[in-house]
N, C-alpha and C. Protein backbone atom coordinates (compact mmCIF):
# COMPACT_ATOMS: atom_id res chain seq x y z
N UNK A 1 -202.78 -3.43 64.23
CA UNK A 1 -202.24 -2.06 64.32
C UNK A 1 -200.83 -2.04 63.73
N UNK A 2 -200.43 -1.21 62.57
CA UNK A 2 -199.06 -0.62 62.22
C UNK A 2 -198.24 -0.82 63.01
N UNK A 3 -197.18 -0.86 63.13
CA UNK A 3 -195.88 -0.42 64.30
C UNK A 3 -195.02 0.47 63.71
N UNK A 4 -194.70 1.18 64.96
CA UNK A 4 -194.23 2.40 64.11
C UNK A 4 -193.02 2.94 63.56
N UNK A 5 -191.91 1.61 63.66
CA UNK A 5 -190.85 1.07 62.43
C UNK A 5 -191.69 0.97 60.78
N UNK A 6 -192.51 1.08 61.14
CA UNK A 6 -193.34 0.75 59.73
C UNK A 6 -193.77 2.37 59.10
N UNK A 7 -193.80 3.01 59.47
CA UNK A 7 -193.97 5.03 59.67
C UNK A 7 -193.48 5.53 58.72
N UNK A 8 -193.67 5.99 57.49
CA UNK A 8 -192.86 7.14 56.74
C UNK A 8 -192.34 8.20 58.11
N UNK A 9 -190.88 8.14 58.15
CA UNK A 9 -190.31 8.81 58.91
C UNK A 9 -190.67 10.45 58.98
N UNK A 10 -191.15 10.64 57.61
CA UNK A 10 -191.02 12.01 57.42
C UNK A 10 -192.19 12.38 57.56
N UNK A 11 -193.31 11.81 58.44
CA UNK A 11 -194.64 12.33 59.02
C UNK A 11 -194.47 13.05 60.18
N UNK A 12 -194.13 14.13 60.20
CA UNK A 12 -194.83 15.21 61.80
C UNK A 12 -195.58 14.46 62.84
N UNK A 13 -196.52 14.08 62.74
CA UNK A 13 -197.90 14.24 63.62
C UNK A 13 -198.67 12.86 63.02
N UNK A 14 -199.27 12.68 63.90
CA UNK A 14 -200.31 11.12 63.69
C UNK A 14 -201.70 11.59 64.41
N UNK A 15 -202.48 11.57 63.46
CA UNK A 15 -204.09 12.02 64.33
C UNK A 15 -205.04 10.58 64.69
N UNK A 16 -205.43 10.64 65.64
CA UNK A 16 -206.02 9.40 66.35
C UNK A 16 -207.55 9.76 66.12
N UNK A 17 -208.47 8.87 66.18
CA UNK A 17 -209.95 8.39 66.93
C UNK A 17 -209.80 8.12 67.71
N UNK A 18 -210.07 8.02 68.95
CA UNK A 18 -210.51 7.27 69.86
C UNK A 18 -210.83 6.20 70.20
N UNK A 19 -212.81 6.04 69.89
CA UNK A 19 -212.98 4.88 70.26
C UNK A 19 -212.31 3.41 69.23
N UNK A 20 -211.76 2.41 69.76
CA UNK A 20 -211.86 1.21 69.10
C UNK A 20 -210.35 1.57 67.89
N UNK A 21 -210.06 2.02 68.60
CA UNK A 21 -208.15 2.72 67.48
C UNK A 21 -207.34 2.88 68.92
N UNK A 22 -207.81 3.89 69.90
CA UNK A 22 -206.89 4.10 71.17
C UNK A 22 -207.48 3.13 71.85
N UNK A 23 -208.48 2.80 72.50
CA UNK A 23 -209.32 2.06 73.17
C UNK A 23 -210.31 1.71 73.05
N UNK A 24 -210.68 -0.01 73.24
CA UNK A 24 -211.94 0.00 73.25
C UNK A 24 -213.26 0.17 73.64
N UNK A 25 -213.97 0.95 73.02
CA UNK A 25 -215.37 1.38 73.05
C UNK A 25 -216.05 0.61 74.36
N UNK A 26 -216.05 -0.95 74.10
CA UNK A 26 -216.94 -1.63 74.72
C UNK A 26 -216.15 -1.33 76.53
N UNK A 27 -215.00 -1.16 76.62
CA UNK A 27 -214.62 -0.90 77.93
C UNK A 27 -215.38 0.70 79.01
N UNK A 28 -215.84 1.20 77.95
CA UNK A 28 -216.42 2.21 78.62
C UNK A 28 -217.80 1.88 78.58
N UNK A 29 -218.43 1.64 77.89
CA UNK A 29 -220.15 0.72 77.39
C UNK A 29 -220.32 0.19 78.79
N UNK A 30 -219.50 -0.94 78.64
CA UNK A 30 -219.99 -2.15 79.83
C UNK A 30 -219.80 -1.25 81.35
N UNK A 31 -219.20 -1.00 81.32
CA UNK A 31 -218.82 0.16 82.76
C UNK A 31 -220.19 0.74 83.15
N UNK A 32 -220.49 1.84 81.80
CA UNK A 32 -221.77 2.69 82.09
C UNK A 32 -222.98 1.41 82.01
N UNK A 33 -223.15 0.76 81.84
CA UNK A 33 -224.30 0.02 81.72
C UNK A 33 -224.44 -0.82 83.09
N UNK A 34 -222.90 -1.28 84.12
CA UNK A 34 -222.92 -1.90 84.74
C UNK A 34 -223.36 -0.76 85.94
N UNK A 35 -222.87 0.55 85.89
CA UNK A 35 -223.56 1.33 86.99
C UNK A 35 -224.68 1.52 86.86
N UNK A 36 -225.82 1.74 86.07
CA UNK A 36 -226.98 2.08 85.47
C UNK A 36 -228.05 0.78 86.13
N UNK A 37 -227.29 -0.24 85.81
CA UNK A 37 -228.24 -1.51 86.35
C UNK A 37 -228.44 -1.89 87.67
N UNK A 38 -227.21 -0.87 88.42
CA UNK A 38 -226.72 -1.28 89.87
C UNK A 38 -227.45 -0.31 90.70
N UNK A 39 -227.75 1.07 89.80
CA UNK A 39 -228.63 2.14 90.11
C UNK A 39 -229.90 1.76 90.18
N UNK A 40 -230.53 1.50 88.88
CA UNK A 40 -231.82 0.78 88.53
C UNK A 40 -232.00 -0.32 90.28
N UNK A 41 -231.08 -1.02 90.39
CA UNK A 41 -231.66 -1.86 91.44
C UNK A 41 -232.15 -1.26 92.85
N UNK A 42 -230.97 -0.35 93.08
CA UNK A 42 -230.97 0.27 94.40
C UNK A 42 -232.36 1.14 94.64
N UNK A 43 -232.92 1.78 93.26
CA UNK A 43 -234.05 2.85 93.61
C UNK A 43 -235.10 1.93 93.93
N UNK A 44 -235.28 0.83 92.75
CA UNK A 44 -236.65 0.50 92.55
C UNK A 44 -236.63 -1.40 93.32
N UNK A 45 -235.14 -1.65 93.53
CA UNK A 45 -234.98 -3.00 93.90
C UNK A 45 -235.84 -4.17 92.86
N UNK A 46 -235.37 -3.64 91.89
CA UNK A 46 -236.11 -4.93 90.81
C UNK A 46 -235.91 -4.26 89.54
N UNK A 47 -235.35 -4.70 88.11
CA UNK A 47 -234.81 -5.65 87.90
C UNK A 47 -233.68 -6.23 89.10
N UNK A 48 -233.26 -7.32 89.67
CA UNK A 48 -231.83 -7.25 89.85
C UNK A 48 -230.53 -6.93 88.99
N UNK A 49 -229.75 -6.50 89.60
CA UNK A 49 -228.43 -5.78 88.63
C UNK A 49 -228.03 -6.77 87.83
N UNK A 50 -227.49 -7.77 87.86
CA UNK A 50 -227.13 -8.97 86.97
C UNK A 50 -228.04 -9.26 86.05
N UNK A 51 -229.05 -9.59 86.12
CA UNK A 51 -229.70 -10.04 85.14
C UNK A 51 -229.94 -8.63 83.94
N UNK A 52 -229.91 -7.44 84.39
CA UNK A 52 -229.87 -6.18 83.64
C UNK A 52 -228.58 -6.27 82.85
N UNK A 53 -227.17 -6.06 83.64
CA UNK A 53 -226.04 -6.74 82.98
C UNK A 53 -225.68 -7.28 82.11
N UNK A 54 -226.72 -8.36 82.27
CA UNK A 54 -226.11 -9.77 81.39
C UNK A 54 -226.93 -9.15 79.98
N UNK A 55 -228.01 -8.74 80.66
CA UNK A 55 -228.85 -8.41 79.21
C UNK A 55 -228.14 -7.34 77.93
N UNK A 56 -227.47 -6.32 78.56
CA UNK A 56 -227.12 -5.12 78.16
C UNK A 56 -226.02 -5.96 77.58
N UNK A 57 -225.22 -7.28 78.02
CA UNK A 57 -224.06 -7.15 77.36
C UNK A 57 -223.75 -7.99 76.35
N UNK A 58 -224.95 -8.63 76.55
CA UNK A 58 -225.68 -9.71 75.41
C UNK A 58 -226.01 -9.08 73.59
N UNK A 59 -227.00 -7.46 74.08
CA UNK A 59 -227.48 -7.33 73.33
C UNK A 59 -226.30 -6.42 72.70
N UNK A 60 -225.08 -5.58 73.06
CA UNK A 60 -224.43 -4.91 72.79
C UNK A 60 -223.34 -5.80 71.83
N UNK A 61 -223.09 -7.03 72.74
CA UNK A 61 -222.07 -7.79 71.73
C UNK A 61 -222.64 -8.52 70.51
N UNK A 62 -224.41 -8.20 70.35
CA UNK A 62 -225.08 -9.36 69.21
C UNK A 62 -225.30 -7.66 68.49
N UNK A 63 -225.41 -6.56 68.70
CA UNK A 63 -226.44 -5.40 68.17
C UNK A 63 -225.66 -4.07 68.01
N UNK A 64 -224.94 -4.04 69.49
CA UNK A 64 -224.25 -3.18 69.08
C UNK A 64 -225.52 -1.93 70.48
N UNK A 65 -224.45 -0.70 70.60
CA UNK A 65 -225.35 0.00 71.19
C UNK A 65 -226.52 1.06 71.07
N UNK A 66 -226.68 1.30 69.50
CA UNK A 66 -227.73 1.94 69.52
C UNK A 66 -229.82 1.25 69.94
N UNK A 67 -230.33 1.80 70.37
CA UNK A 67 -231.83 1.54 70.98
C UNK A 67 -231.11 0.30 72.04
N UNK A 68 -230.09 0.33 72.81
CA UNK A 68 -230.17 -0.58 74.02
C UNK A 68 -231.11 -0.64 75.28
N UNK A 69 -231.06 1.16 75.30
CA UNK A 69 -231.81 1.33 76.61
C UNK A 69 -233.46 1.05 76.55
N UNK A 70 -234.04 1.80 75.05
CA UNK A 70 -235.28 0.96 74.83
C UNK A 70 -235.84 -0.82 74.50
N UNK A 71 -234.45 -1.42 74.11
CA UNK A 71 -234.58 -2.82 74.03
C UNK A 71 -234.33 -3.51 75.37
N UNK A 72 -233.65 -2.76 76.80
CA UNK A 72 -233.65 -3.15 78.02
C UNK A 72 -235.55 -2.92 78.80
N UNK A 73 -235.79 -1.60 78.37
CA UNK A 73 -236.74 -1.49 78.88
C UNK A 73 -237.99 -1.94 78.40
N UNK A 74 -238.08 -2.76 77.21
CA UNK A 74 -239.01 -3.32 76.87
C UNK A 74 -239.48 -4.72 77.58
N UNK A 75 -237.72 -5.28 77.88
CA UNK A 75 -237.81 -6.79 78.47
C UNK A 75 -238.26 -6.63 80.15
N UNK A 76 -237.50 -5.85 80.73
CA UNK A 76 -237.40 -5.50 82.28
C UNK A 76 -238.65 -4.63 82.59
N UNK A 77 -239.30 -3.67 81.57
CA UNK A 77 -240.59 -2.65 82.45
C UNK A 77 -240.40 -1.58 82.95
N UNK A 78 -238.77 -0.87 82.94
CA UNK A 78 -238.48 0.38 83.75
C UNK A 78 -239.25 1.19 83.55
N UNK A 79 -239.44 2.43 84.14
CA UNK A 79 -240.02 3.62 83.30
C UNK A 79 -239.07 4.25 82.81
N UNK A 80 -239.36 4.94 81.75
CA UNK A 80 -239.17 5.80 80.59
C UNK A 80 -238.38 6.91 81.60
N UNK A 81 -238.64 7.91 82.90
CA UNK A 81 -238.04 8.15 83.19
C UNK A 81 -236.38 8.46 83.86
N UNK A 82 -236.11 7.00 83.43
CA UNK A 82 -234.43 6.71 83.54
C UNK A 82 -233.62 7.07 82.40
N UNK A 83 -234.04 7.44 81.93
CA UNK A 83 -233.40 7.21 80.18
C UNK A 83 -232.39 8.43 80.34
N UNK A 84 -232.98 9.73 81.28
CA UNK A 84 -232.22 10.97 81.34
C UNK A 84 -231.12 10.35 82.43
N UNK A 85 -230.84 9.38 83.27
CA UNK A 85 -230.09 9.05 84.02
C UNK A 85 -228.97 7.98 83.14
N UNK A 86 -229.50 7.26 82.14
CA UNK A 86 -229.35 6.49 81.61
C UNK A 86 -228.08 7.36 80.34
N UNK A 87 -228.33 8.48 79.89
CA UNK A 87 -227.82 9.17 79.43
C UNK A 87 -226.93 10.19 79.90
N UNK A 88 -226.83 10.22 81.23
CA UNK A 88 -226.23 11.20 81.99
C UNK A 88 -224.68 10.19 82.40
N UNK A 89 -225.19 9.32 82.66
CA UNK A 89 -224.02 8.16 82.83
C UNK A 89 -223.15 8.17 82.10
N UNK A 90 -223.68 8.27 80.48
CA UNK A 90 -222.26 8.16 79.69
C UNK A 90 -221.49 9.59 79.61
N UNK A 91 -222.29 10.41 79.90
CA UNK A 91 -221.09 11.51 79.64
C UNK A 91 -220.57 11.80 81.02
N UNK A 92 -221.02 11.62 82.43
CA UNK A 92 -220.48 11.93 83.79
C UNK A 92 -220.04 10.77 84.53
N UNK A 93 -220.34 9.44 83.96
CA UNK A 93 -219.76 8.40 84.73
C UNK A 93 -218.39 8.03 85.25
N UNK A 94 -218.44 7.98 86.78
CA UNK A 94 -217.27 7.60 87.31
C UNK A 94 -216.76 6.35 87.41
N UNK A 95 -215.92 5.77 86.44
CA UNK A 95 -215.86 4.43 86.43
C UNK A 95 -215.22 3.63 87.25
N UNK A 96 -215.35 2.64 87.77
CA UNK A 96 -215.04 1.57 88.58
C UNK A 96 -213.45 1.15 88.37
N UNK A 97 -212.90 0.74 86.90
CA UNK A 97 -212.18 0.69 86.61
C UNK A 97 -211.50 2.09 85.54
N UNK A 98 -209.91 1.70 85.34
CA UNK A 98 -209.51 2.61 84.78
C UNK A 98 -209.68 2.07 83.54
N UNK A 99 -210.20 3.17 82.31
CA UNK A 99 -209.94 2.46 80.44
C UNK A 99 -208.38 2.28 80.30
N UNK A 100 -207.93 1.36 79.46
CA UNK A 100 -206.74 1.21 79.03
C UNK A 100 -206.89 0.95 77.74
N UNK A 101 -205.59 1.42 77.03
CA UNK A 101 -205.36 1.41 75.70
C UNK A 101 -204.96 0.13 75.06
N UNK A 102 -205.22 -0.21 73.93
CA UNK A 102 -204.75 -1.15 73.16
C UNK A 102 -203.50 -1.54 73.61
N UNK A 103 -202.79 -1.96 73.82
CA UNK A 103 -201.01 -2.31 73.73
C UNK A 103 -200.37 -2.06 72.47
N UNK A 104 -200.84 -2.13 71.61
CA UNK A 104 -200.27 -1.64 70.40
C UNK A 104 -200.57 -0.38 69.93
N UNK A 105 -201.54 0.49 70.58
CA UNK A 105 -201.58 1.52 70.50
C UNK A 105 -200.33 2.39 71.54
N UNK A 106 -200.16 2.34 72.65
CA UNK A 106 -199.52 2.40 73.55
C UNK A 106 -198.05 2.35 73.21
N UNK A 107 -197.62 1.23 72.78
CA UNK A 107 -196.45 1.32 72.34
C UNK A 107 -196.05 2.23 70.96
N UNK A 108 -197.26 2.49 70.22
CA UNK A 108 -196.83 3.40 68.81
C UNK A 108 -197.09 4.82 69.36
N UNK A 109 -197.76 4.73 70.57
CA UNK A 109 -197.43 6.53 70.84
C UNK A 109 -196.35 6.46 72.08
N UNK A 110 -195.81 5.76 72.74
CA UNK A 110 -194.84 5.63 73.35
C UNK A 110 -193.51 6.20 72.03
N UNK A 111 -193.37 5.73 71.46
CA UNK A 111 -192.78 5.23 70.19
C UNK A 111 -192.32 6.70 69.51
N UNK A 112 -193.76 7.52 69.19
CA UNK A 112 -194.12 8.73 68.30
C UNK A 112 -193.41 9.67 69.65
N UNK A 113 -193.65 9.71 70.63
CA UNK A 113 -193.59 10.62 71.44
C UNK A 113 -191.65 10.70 71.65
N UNK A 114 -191.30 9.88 71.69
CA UNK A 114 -189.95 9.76 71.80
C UNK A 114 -189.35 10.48 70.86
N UNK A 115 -189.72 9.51 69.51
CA UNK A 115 -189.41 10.74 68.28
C UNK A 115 -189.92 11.68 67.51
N UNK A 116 -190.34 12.41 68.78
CA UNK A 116 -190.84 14.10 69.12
C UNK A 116 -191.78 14.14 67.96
N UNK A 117 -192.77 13.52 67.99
CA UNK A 117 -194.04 13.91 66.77
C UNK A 117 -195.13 14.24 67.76
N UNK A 118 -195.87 15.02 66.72
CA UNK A 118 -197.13 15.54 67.74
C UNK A 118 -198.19 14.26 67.84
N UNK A 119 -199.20 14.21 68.47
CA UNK A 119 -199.77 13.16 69.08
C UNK A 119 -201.34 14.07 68.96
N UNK A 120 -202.43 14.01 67.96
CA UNK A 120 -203.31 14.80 68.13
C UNK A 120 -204.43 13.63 68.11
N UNK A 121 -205.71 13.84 68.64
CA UNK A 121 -206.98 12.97 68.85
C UNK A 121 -207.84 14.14 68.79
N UNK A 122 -209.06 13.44 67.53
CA UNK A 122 -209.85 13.97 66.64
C UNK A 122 -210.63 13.60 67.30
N UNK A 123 -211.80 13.31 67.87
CA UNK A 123 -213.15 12.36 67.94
C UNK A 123 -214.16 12.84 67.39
N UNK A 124 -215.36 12.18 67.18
CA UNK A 124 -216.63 11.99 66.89
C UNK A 124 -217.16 11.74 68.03
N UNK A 125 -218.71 12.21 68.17
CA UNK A 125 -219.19 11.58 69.23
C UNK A 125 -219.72 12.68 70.29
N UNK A 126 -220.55 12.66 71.70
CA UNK A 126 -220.65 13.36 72.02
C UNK A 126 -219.51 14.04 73.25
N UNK A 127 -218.92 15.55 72.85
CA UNK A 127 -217.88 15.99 73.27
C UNK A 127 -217.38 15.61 75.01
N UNK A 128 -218.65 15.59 75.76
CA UNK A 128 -218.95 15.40 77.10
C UNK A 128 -218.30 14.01 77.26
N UNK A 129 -218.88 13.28 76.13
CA UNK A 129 -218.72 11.59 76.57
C UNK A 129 -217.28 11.23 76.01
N UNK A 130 -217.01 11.68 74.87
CA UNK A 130 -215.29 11.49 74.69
C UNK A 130 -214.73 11.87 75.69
N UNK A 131 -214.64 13.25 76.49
CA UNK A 131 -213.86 13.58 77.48
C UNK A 131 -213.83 12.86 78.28
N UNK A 132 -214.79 12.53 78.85
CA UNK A 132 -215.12 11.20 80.33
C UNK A 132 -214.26 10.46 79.83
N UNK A 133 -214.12 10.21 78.62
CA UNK A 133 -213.35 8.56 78.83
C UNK A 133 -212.12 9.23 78.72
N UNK A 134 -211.80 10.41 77.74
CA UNK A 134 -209.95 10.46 78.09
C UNK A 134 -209.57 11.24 79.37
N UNK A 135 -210.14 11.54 80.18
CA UNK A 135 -210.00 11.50 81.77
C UNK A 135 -209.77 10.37 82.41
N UNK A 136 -210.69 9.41 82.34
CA UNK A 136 -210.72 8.36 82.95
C UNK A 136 -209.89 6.84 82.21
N UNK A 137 -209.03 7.44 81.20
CA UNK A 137 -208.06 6.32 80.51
C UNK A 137 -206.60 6.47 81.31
N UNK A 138 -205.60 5.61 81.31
CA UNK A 138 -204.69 5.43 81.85
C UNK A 138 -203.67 5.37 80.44
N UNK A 139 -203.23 6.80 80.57
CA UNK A 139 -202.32 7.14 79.24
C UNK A 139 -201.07 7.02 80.12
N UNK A 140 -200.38 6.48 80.85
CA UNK A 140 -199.16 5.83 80.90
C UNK A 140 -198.25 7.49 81.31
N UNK A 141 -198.51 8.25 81.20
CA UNK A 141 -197.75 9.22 81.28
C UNK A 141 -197.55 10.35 79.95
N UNK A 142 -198.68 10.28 79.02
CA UNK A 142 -198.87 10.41 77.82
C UNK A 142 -199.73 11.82 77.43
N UNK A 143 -201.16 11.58 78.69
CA UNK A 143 -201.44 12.63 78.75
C UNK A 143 -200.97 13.76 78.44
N UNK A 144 -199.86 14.30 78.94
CA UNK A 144 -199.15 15.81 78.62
C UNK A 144 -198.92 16.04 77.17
N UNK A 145 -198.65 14.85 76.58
CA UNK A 145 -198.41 15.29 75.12
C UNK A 145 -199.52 15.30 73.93
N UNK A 146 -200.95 14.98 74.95
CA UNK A 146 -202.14 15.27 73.54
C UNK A 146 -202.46 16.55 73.36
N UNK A 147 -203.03 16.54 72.12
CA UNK A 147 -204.23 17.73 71.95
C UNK A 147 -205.32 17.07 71.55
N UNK A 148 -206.22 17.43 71.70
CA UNK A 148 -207.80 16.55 71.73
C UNK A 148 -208.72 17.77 71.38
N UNK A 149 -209.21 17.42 70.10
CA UNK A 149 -210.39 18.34 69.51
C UNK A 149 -211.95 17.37 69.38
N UNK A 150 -212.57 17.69 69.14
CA UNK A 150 -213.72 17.36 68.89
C UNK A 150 -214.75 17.39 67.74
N UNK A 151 -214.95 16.95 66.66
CA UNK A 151 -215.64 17.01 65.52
C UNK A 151 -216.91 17.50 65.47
N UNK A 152 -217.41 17.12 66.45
CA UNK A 152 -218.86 17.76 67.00
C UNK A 152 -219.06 19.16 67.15
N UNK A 153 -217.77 19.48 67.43
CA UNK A 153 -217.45 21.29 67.75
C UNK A 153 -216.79 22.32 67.11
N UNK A 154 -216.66 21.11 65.84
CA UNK A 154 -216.06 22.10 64.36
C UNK A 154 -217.15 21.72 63.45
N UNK A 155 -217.17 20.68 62.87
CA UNK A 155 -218.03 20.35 61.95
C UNK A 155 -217.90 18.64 61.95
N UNK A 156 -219.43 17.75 61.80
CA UNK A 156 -219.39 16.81 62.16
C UNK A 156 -218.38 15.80 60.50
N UNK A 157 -218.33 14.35 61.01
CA UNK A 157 -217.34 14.12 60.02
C UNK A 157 -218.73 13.70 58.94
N UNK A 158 -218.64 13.34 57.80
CA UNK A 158 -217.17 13.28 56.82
C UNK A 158 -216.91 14.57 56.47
N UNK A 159 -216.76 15.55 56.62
CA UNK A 159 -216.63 16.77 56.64
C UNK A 159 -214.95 17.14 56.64
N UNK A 160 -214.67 17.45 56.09
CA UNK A 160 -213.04 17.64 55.73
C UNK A 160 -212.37 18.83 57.08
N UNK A 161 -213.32 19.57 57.34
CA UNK A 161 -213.00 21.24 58.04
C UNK A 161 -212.51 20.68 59.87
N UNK A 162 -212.53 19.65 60.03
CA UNK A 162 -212.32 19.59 61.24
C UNK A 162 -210.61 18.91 61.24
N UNK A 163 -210.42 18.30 60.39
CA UNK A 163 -209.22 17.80 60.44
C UNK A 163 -208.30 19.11 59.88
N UNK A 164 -209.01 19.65 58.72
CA UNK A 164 -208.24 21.21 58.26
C UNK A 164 -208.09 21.75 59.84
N UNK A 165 -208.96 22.03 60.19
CA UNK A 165 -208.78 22.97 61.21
C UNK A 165 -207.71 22.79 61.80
N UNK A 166 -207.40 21.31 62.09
CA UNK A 166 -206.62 20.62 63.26
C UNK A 166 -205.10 21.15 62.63
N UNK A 167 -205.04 21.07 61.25
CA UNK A 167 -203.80 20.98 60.56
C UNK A 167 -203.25 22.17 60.98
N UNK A 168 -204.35 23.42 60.72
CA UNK A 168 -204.01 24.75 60.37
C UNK A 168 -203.48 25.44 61.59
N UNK A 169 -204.14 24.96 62.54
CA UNK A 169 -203.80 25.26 63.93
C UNK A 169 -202.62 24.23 64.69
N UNK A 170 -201.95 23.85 64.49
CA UNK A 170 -200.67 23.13 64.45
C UNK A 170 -199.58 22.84 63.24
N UNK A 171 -199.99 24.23 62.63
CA UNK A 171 -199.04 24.40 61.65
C UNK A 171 -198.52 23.39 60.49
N UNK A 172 -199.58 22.65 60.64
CA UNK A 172 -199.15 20.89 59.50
C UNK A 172 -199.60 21.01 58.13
N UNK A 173 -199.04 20.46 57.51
CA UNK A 173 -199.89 20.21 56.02
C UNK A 173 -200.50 18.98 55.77
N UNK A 174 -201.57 18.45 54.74
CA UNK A 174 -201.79 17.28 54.91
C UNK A 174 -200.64 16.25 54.41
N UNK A 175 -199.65 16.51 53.85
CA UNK A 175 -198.30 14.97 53.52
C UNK A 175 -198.13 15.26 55.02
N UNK A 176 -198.17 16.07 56.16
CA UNK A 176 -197.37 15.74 56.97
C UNK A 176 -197.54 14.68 58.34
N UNK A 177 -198.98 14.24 57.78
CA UNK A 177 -199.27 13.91 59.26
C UNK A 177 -200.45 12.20 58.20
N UNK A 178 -201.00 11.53 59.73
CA UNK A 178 -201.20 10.41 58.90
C UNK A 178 -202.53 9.92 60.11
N UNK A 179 -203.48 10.09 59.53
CA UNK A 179 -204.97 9.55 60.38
C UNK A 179 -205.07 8.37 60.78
N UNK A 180 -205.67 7.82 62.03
CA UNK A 180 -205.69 6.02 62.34
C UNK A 180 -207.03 6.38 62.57
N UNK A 181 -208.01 5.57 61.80
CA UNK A 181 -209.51 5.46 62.31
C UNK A 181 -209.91 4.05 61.94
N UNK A 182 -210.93 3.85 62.17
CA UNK A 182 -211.72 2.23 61.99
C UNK A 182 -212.46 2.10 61.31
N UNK A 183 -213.55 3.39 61.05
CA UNK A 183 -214.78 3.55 60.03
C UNK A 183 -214.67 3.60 58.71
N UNK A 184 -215.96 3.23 58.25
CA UNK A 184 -215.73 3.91 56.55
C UNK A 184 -215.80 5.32 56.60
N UNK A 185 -216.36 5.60 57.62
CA UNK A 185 -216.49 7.28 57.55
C UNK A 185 -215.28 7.92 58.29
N UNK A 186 -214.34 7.35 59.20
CA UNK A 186 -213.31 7.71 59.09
C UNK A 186 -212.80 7.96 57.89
N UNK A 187 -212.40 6.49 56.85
CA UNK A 187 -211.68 6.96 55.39
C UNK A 187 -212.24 7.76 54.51
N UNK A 188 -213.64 7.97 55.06
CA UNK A 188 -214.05 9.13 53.47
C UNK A 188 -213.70 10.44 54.49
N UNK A 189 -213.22 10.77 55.90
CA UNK A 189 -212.75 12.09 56.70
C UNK A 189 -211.51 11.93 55.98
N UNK A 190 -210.72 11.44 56.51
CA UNK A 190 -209.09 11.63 55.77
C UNK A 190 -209.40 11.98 54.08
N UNK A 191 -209.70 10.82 53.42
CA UNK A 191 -210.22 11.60 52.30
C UNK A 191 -210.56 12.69 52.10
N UNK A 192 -211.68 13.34 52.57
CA UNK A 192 -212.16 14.41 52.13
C UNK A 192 -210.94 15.18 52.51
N UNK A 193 -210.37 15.12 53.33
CA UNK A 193 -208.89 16.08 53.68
C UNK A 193 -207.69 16.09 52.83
N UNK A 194 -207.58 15.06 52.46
CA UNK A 194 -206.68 14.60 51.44
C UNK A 194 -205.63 14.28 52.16
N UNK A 195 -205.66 13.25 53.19
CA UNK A 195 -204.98 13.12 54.56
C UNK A 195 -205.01 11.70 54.47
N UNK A 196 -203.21 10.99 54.51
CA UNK A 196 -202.96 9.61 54.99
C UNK A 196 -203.91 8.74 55.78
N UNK A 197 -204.48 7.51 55.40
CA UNK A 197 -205.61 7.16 56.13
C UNK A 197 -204.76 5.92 56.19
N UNK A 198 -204.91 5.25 57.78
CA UNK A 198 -204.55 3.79 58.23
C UNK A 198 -205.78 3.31 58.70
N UNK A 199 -205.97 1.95 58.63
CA UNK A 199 -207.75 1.33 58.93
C UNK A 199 -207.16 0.68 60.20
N UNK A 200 -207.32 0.94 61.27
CA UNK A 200 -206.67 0.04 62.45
C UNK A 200 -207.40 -1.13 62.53
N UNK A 201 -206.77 -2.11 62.63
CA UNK A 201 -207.75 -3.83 62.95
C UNK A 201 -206.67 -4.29 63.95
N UNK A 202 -207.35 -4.73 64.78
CA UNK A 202 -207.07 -5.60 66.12
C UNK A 202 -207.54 -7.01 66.02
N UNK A 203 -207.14 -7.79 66.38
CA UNK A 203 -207.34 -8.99 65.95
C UNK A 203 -207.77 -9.34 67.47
């Protein structure tokens, strides 16, 4: 991650992603998967929760999370009827722990906020399930100074109109402000905007 001595001074505003730029993804994943398995046990008392666990976090750190819940239920036997519970989790789950931010994220909006720049977060994703997690993140006292839009609810990315939007409605131009995302489809969003793009990597 940049530091933000490193900043063209003369940027306004810094627009964020979310997952895996502010925080990581897998901290909210493993959470919802660890209640889901703990649920799964209590109704039906079999799989046990651990061994569901271990599986989910196996296949997430080798695969990644798309078809988890059908690659859980192929090994374990659930019924098909969990899947709506299974999905309800990520956007209403009350998590056990609090999400926390990168440290180097933290300190560059610690940083931005001091010298009075706006602080905006774009996401992708579903609107329900981004919110859960920036409710349930521990922004240090930070909270008060976001604005948080949703891509899903303007136009999905690579689509230029959601970051316009963001500009137009906070009075910015695109030299003035500077995108942090992770994706390739983050850089072809800034792109298509014609908007400063940083690739965040965490080591």
């Amino acid at each position: 991650m940049i530091t933000y001595s490193e900043i063209d001074p003369q940027k306004k505003a810094f627009i964020f992603e979310l997952d895996n730029v502010l925080l990581p993804e897998k901290d909210y994943l493993l959470q919802v998967y660890y209640l889901f398995a703990n649920f799964l046990e209590y109704v039906e008392a079999f799989p046990p929760a651990t061994d569901v666990i271990n599986f989910f976090k196996k296949v997430y750190e080798n695969h990644g999370s798309p078809l988890i819940f059908d690659k859980a239920r192929e090994v374990f036997g659930f019924d098909e009827k969990y899947r709506e519970n299974f999905d309800r989790l990520h956007r209403e789950a009350k998590l056990p722990l609090k999400l926390l931010l990168y440290k180097e994220s933290l300190n560059f909006l610690q940083e931005a906020v001091v010298d009075r720049k706006e602080i905006l977060i774009v996401s992708s994703g579903d609107p329900l399930q981004q919110l859960n997690k920036i409710r349930q993140t521990e922004w240090n006292g930070l909270e008060k100074y976001l604005r948080v839009y949703f891509t899903d609810e303007i136009a999905p990315k690579p689509s230029a109109e959601a970051l316009l939007y963001v500009l137009d409605k906070h009075g910015l131009k695109t030299e003035d402000v500077l995108f942090f995302g992770t994706t390739e489809l983050d850089a072809q969003f800034a792109k298509n905007a014609i908007v400063d793009f940083i690739n965040v990597k965490y080591s």
